[in-house]
PDB file of N, CA and C in Angstrom:
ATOM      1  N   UNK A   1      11.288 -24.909 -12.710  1.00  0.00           N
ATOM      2  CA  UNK A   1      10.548 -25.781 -11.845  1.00  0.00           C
ATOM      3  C   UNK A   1      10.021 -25.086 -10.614  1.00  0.00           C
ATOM      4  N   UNK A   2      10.103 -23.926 -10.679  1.00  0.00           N
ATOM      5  CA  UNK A   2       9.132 -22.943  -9.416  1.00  0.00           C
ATOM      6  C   UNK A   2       8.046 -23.192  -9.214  1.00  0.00           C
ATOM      7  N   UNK A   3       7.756 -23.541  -7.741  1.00  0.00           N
ATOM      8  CA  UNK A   3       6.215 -23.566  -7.580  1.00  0.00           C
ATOM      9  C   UNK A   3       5.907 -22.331  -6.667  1.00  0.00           C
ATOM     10  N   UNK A   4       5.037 -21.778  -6.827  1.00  0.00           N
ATOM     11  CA  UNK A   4       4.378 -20.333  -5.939  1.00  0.00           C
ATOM     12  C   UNK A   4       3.458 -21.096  -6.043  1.00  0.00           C
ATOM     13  N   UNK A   5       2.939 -21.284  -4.002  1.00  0.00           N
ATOM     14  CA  UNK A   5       1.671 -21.875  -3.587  1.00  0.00           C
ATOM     15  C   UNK A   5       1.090 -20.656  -2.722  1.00  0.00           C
ATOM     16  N   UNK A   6      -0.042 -20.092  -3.418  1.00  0.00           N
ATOM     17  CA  UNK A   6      -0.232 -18.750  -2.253  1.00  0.00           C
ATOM     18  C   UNK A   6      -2.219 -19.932  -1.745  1.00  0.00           C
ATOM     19  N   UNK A   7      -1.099 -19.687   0.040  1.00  0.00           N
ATOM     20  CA  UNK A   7      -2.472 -20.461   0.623  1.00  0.00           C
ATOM     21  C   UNK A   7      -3.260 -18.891   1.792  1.00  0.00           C
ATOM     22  N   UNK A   8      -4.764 -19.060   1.684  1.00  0.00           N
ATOM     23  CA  UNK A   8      -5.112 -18.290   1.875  1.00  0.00           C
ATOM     24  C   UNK A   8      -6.529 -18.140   2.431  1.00  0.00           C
ATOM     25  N   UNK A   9      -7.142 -17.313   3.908  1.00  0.00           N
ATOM     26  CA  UNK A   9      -8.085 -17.605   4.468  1.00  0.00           C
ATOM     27  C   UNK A   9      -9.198 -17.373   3.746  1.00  0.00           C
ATOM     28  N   UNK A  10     -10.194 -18.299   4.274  1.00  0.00           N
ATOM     29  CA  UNK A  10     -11.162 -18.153   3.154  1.00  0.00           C
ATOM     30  C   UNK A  10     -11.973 -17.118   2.837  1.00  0.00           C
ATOM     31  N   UNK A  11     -12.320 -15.627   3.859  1.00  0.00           N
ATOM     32  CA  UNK A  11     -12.584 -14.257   3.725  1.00  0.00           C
ATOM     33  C   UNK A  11     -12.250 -13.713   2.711  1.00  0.00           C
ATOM     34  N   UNK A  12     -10.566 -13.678   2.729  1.00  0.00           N
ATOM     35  CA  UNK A  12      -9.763 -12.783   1.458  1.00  0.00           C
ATOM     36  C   UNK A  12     -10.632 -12.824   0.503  1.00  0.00           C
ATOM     37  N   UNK A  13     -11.233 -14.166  -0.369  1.00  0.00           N
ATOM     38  CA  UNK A  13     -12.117 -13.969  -1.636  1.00  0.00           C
ATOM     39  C   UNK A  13     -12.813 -12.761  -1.489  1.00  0.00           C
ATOM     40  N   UNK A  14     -13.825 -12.697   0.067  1.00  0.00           N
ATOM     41  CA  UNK A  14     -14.479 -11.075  -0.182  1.00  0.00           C
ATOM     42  C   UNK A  14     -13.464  -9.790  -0.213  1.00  0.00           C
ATOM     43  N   UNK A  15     -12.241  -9.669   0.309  1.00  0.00           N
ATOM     44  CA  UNK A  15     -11.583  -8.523  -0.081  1.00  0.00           C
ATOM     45  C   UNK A  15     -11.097  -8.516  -0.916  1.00  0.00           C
ATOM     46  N   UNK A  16     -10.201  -9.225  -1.571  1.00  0.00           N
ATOM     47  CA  UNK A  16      -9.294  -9.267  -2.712  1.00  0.00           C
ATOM     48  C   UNK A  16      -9.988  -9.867  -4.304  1.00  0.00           C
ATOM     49  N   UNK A  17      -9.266  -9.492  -4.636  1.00  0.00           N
ATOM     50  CA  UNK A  17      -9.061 -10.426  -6.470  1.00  0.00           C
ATOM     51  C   UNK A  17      -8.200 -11.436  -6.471  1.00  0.00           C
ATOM     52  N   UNK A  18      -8.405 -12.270  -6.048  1.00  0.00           N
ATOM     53  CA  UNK A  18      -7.392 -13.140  -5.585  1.00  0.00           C
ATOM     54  C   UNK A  18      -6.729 -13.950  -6.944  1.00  0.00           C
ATOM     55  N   UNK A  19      -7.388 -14.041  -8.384  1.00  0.00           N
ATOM     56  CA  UNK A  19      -6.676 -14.263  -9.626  1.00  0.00           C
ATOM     57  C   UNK A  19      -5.625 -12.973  -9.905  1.00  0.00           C
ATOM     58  N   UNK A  20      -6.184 -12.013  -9.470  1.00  0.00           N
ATOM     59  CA  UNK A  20      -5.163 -11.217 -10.243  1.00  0.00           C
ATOM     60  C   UNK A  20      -4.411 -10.875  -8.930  1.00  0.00           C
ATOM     61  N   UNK A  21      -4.283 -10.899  -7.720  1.00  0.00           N
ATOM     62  CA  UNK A  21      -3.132 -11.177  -6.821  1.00  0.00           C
ATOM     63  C   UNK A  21      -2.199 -12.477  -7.287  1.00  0.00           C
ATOM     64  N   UNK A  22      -2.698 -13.503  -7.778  1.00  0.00           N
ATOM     65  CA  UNK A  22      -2.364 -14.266  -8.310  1.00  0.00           C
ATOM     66  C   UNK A  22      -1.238 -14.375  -9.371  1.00  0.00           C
ATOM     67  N   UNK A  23      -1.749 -13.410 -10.606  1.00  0.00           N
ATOM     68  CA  UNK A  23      -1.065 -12.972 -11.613  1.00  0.00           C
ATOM     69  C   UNK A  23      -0.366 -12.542 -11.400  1.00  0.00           C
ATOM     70  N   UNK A  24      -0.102 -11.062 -10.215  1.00  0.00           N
ATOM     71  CA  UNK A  24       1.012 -10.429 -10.084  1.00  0.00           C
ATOM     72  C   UNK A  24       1.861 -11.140  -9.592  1.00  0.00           C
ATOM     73  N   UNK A  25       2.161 -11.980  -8.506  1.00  0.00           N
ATOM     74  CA  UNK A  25       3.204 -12.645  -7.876  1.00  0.00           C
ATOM     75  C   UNK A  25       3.645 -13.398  -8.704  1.00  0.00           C
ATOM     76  N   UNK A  26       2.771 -14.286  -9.534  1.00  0.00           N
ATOM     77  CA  UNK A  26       3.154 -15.269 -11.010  1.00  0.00           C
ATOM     78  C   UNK A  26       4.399 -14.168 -11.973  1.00  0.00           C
ATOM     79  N   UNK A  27       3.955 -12.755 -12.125  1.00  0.00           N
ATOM     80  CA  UNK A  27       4.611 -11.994 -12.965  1.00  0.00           C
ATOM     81  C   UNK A  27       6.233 -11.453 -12.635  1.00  0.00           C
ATOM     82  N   UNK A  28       6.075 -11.330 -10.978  1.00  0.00           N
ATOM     83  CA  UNK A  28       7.542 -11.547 -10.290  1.00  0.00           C
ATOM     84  C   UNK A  28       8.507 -12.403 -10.109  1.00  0.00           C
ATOM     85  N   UNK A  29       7.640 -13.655 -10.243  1.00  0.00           N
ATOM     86  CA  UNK A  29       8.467 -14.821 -10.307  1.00  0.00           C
ATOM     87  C   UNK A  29       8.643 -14.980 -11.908  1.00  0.00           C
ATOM     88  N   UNK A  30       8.013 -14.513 -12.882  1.00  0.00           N
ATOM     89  CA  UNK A  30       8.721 -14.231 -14.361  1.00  0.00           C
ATOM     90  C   UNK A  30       9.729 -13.430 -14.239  1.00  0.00           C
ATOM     91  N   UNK A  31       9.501 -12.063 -13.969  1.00  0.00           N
ATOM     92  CA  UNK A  31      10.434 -11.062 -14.301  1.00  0.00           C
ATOM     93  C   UNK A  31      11.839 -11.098 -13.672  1.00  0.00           C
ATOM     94  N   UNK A  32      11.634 -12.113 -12.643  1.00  0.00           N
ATOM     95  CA  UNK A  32      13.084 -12.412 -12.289  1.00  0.00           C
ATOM     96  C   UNK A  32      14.740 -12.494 -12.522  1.00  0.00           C
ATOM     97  N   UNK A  33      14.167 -13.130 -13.738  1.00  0.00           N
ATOM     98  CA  UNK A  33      15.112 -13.995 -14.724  1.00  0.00           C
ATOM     99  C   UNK A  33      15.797 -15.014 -14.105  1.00  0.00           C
ATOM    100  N   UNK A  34      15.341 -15.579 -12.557  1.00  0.00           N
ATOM    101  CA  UNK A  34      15.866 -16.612 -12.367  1.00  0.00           C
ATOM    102  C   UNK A  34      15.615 -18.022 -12.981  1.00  0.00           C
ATOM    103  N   UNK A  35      14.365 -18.140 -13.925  1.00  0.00           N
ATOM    104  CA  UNK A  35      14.085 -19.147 -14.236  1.00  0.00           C
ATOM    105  C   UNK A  35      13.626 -19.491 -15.017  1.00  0.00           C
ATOM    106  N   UNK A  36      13.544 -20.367 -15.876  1.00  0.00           N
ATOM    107  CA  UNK A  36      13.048 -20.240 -17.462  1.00  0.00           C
ATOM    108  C   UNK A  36      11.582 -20.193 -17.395  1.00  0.00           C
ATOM    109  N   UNK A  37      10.997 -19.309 -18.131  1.00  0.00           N
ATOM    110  CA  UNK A  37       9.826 -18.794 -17.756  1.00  0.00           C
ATOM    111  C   UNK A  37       8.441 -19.911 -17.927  1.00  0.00           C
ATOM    112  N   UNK A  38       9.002 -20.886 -18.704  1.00  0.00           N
ATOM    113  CA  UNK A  38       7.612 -22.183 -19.193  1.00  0.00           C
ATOM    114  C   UNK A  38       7.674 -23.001 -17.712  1.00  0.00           C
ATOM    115  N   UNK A  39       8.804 -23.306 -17.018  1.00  0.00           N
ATOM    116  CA  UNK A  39       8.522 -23.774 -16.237  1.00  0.00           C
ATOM    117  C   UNK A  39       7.751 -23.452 -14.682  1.00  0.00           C
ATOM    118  N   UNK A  40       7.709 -21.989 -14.132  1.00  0.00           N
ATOM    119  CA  UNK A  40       6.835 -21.589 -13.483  1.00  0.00           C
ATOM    120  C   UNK A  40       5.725 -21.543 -13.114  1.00  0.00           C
ATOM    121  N   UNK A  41       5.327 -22.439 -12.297  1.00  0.00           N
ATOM    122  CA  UNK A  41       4.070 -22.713 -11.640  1.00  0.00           C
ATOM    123  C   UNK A  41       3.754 -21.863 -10.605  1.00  0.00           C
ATOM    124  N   UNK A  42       2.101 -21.253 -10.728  1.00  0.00           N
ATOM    125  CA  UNK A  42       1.525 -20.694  -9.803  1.00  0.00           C
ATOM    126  C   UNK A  42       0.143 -21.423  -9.416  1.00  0.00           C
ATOM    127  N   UNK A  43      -0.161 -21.458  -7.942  1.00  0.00           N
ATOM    128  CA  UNK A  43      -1.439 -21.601  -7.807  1.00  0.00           C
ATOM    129  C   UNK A  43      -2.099 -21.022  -6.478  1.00  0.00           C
ATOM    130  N   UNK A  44      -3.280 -21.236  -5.905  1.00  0.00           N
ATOM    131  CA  UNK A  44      -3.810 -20.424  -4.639  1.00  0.00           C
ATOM    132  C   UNK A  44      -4.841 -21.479  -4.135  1.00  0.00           C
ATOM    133  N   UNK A  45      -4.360 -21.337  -2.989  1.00  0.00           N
ATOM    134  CA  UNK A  45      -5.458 -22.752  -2.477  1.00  0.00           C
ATOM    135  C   UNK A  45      -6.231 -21.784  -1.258  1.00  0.00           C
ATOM    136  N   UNK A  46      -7.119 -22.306  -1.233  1.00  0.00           N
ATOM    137  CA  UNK A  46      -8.318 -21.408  -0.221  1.00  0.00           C
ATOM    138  C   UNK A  46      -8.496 -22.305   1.156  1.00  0.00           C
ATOM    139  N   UNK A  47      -8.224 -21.431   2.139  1.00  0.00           N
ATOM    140  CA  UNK A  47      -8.238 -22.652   3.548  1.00  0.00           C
ATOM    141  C   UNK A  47      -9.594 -21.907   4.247  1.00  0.00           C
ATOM    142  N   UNK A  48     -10.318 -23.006   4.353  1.00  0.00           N
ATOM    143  CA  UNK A  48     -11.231 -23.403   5.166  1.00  0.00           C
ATOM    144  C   UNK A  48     -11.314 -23.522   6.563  1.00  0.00           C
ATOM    145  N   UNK A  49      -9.954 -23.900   7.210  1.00  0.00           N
ATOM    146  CA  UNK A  49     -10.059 -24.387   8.429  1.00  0.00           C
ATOM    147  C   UNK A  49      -8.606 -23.718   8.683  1.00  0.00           C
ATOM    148  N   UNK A  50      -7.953 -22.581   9.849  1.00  0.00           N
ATOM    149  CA  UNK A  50      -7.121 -22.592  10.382  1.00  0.00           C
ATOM    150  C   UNK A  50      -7.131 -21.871  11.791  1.00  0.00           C
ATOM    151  N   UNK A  51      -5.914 -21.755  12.431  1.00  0.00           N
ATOM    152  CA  UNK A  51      -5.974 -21.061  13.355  1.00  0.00           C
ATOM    153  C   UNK A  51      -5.015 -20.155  13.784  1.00  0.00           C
ATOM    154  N   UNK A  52      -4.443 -19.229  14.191  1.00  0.00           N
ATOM    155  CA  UNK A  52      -3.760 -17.861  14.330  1.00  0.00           C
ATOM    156  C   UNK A  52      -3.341 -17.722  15.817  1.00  0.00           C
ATOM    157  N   UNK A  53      -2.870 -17.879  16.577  1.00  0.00           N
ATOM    158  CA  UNK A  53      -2.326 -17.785  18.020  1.00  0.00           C
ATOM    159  C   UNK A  53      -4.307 -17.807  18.359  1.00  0.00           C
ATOM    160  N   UNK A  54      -4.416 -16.807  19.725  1.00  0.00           N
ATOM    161  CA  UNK A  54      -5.268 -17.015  20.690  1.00  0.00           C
ATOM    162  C   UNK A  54      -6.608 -16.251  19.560  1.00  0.00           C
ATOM    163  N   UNK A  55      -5.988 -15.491  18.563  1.00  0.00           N
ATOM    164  CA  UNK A  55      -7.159 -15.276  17.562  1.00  0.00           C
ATOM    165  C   UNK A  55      -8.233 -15.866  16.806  1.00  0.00           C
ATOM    166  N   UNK A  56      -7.784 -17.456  17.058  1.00  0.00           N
ATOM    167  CA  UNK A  56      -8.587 -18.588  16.343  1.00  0.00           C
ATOM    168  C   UNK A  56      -8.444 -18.248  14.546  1.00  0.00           C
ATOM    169  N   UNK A  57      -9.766 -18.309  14.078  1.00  0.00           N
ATOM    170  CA  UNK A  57     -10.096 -18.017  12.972  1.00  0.00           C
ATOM    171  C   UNK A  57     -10.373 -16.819  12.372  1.00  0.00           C
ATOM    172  N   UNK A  58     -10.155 -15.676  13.345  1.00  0.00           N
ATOM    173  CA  UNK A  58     -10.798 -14.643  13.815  1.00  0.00           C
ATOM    174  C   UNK A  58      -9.573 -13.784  12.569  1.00  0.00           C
ATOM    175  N   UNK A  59      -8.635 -14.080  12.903  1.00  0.00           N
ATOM    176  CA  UNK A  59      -7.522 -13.188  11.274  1.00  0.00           C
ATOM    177  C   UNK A  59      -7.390 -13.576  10.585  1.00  0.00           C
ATOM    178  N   UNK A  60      -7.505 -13.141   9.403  1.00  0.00           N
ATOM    179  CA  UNK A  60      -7.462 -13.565   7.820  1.00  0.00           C
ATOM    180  C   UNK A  60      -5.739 -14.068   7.602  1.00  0.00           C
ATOM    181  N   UNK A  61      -5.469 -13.705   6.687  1.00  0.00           N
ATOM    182  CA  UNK A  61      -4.074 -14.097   6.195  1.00  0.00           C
ATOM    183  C   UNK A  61      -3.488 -15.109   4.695  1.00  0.00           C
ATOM    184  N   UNK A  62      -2.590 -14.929   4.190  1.00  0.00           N
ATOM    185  CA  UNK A  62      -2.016 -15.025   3.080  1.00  0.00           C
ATOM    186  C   UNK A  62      -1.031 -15.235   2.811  1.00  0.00           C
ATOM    187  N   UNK A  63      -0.128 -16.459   2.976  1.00  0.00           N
ATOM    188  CA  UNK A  63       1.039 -16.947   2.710  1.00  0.00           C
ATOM    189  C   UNK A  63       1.611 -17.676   1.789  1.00  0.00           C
ATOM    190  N   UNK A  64       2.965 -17.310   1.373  1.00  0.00           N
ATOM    191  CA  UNK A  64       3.593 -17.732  -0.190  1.00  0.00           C
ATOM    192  C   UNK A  64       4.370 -18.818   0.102  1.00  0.00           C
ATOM    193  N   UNK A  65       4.322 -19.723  -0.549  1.00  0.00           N
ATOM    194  CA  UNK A  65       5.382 -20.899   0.020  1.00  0.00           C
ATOM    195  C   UNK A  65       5.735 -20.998  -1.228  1.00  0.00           C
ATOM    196  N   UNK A  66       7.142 -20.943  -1.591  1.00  0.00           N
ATOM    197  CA  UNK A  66       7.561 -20.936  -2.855  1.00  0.00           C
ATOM    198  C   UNK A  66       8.769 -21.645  -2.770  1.00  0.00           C
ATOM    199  N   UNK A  67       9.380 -22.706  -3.835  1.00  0.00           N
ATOM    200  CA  UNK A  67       9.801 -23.895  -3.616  1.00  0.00           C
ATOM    201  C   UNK A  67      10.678 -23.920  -4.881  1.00  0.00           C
ATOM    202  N   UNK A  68      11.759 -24.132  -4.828  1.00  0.00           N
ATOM    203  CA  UNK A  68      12.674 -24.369  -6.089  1.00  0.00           C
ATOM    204  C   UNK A  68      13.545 -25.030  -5.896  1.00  0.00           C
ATOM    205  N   UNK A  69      14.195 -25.347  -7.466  1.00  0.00           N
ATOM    206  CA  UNK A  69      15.489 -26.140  -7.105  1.00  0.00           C
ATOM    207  C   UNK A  69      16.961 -25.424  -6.441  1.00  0.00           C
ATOM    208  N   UNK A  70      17.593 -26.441  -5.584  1.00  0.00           N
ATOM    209  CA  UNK A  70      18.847 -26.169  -5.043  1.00  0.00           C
ATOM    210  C   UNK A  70      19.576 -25.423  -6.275  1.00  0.00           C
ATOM    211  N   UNK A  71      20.708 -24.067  -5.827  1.00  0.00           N
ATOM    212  CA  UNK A  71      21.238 -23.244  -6.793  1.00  0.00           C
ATOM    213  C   UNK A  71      21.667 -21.974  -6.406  1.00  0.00           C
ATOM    214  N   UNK A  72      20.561 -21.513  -6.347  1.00  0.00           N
ATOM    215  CA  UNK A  72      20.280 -19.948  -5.995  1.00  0.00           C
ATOM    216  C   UNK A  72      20.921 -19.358  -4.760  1.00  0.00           C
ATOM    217  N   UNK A  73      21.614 -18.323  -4.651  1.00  0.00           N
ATOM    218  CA  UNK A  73      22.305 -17.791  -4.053  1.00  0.00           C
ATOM    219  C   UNK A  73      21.005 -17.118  -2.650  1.00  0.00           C
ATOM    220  N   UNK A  74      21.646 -16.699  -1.662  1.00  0.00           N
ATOM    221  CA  UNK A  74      20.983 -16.062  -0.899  1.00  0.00           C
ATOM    222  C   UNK A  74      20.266 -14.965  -0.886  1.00  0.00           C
ATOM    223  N   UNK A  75      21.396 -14.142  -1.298  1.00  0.00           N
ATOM    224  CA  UNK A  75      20.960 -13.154  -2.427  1.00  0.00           C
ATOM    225  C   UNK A  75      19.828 -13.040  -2.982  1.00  0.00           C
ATOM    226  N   UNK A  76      19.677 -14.329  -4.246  1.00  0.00           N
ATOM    227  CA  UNK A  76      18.426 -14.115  -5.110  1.00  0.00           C
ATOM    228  C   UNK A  76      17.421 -14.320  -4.640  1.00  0.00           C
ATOM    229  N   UNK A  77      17.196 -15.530  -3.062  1.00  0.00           N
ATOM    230  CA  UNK A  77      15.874 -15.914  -2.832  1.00  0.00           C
ATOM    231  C   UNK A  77      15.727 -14.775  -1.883  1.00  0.00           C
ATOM    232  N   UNK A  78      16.846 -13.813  -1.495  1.00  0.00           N
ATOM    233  CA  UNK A  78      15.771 -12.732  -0.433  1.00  0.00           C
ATOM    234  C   UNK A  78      15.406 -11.391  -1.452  1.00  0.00           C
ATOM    235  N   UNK A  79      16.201 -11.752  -2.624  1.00  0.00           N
ATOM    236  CA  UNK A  79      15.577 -10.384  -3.443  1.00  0.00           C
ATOM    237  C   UNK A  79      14.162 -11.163  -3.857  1.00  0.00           C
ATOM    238  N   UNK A  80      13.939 -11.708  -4.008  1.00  0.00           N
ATOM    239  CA  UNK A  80      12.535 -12.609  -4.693  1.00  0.00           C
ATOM    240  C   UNK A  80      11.488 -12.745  -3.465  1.00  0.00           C
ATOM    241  N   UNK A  81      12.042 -12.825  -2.123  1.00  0.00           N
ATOM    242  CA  UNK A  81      11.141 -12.757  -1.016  1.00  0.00           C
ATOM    243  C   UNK A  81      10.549 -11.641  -1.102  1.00  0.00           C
ATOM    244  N   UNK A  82      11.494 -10.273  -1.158  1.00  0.00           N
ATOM    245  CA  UNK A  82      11.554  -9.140  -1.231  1.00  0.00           C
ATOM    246  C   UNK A  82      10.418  -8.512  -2.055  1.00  0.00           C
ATOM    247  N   UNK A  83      10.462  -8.918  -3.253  1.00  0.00           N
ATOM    248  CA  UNK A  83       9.890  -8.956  -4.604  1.00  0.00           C
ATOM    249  C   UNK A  83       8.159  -9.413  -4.536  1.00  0.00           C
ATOM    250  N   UNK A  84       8.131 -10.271  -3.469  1.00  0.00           N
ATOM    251  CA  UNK A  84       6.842 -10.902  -3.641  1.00  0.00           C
ATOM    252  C   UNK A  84       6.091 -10.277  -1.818  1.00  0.00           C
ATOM    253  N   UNK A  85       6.797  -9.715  -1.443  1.00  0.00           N
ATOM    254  CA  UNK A  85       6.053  -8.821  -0.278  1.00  0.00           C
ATOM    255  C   UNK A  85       5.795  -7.617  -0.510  1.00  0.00           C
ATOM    256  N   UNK A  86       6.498  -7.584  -0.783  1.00  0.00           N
ATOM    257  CA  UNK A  86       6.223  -5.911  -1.785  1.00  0.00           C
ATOM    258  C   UNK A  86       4.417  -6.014  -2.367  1.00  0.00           C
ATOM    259  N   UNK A  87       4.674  -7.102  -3.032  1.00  0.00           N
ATOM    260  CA  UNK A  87       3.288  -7.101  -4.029  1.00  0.00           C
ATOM    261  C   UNK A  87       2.332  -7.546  -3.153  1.00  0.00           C
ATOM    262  N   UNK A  88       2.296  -7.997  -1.969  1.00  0.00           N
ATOM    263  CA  UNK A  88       1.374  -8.726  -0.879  1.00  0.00           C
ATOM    264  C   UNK A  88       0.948  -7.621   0.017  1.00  0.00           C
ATOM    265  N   UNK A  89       2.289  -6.737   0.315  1.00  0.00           N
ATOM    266  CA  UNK A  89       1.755  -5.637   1.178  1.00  0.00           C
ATOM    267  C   UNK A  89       0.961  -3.851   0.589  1.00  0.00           C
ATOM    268  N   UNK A  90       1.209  -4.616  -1.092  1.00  0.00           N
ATOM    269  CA  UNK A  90       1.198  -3.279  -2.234  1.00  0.00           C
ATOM    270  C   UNK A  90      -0.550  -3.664  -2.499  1.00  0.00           C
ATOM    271  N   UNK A  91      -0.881  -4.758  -2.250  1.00  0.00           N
ATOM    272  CA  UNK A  91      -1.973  -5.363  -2.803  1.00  0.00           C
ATOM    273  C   UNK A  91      -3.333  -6.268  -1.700  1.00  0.00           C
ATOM    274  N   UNK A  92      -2.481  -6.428  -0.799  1.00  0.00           N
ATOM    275  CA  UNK A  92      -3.118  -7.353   0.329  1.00  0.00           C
ATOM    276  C   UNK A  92      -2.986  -6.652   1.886  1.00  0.00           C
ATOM    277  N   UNK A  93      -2.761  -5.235   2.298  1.00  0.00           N
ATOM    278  CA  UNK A  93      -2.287  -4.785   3.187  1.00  0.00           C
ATOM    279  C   UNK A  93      -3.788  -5.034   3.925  1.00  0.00           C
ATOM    280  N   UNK A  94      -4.712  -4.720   3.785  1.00  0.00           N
ATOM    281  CA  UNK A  94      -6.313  -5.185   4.510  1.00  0.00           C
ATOM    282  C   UNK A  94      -5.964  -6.517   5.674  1.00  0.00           C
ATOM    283  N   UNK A  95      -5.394  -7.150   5.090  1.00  0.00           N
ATOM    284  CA  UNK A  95      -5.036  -8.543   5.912  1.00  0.00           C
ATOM    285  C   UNK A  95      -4.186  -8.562   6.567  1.00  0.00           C
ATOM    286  N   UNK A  96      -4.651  -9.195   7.946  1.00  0.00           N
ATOM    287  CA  UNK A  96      -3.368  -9.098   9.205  1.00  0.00           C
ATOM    288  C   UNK A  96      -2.716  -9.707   8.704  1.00  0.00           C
ATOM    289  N   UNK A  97      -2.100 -10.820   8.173  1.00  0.00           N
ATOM    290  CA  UNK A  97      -0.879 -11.865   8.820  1.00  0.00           C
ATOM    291  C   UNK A  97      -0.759 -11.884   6.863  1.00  0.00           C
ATOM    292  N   UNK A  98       0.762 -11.099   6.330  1.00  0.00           N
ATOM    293  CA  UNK A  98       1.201 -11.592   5.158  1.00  0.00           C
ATOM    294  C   UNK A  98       2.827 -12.176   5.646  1.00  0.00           C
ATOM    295  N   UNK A  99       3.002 -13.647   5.112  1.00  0.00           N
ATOM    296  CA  UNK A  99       4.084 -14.381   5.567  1.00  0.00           C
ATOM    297  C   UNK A  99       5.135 -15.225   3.857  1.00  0.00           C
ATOM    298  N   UNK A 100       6.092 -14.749   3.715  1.00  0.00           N
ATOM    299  CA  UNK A 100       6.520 -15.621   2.140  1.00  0.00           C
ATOM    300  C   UNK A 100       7.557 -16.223   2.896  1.00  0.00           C
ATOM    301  N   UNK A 101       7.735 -17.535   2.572  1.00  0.00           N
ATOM    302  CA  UNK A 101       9.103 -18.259   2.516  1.00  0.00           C
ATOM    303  C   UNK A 101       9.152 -18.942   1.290  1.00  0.00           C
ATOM    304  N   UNK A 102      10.131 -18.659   1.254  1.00  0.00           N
ATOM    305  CA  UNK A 102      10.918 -19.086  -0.234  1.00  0.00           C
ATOM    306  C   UNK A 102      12.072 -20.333   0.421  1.00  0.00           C
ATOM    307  N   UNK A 103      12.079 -21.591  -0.645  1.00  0.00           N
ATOM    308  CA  UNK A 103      12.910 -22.518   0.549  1.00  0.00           C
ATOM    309  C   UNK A 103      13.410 -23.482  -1.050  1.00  0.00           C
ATOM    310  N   UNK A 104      14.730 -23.971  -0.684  1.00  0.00           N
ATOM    311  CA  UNK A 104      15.271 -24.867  -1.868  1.00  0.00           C
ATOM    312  C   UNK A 104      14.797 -26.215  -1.381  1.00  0.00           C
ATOM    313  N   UNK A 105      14.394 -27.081  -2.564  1.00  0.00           N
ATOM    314  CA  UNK A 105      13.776 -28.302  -3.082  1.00  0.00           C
ATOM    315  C   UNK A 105      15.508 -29.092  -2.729  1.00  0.00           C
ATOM    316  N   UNK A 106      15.180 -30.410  -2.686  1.00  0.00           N
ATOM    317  CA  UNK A 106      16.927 -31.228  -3.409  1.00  0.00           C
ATOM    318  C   UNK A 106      16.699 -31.744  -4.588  1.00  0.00           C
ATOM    319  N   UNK A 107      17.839 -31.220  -5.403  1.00  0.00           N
ATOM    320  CA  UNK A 107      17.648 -31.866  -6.800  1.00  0.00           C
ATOM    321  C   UNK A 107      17.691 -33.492  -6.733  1.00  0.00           C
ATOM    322  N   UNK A 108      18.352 -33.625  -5.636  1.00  0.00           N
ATOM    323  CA  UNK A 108      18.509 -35.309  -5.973  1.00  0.00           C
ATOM    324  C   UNK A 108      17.167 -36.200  -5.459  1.00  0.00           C
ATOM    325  N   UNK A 109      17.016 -35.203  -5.105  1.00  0.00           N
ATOM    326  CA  UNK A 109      15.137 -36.298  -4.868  1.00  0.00           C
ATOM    327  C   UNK A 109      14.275 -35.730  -5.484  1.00  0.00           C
ATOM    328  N   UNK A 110      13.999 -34.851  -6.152  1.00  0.00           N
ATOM    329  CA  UNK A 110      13.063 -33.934  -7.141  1.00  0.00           C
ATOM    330  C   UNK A 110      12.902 -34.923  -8.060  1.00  0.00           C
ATOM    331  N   UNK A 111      11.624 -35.833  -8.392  1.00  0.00           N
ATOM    332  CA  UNK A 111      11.384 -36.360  -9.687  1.00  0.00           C
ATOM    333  C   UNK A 111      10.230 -35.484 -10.107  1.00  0.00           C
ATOM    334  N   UNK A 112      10.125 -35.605 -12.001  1.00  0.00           N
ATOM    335  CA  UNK A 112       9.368 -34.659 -12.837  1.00  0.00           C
ATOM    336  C   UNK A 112       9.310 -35.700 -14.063  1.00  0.00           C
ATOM    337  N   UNK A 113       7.710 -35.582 -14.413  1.00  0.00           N
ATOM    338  CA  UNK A 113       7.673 -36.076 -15.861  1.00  0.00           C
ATOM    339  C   UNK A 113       6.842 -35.131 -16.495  1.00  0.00           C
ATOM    340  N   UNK A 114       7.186 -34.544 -17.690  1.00  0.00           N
ATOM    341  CA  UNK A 114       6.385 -33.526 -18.485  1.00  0.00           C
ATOM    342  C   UNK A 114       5.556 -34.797 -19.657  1.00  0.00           C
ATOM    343  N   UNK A 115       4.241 -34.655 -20.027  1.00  0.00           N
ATOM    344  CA  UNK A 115       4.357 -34.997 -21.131  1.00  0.00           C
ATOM    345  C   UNK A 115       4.084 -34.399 -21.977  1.00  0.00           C
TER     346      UNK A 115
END
């Protein structure tokens, strides 16, 4: 039930590949083995409108908000933080501001319907 939400200024499109930045972080959160791999969700939303301390709009930037269920040791979500900066700063270093938090969901309020 992983979601990787990479939100991101709307410039990056001219520097990056932003599908296949995409793919790779999608491929870390596979290779993990924290999680069964059908359920892993990735997506990238493009922001239009933000602002950066006294910089305004003026710095780009690229942040992972990644969301799972309660479980996981400390451990695993800073090796997986770890894991997915690596690939941000291996791939996205052009851009001032790269930021991941990784944060547990509650299972007891998490509803899901597959059909």
């Amino acid at each position: 039930m992983p979601n990787l939400v990479m939100e991101y200024s709307n410039r990056v499109d001219e520097r990056l590949n932003v599908q296949g930045l995409l793919a790779e972080l999608h491929q870390v959160t596979l290779d993990s083995g924290l999680f069964d791999r059908c359920a892993v969700k990735s997506r990238a939303l493009r922001c239009h409108h933000w602002l950066i301390g006294d910089f305004a709009d003026n710095e780009d930037f690229v942040h992972i908000s990644f969301e799972l269920l309660s479980g996981r040791s400390e451990e695993q979500k800073r090796d997986l933080s770890r894991r997915l900066m690596d690939v941000l700063r291996d791939k996205a270093s052009q851009v001032k501001s790269l930021t991941v938090n990784v944060r547990d969901m509650d299972k007891s309020s998490f509803q899901k319907i597959m059909n």
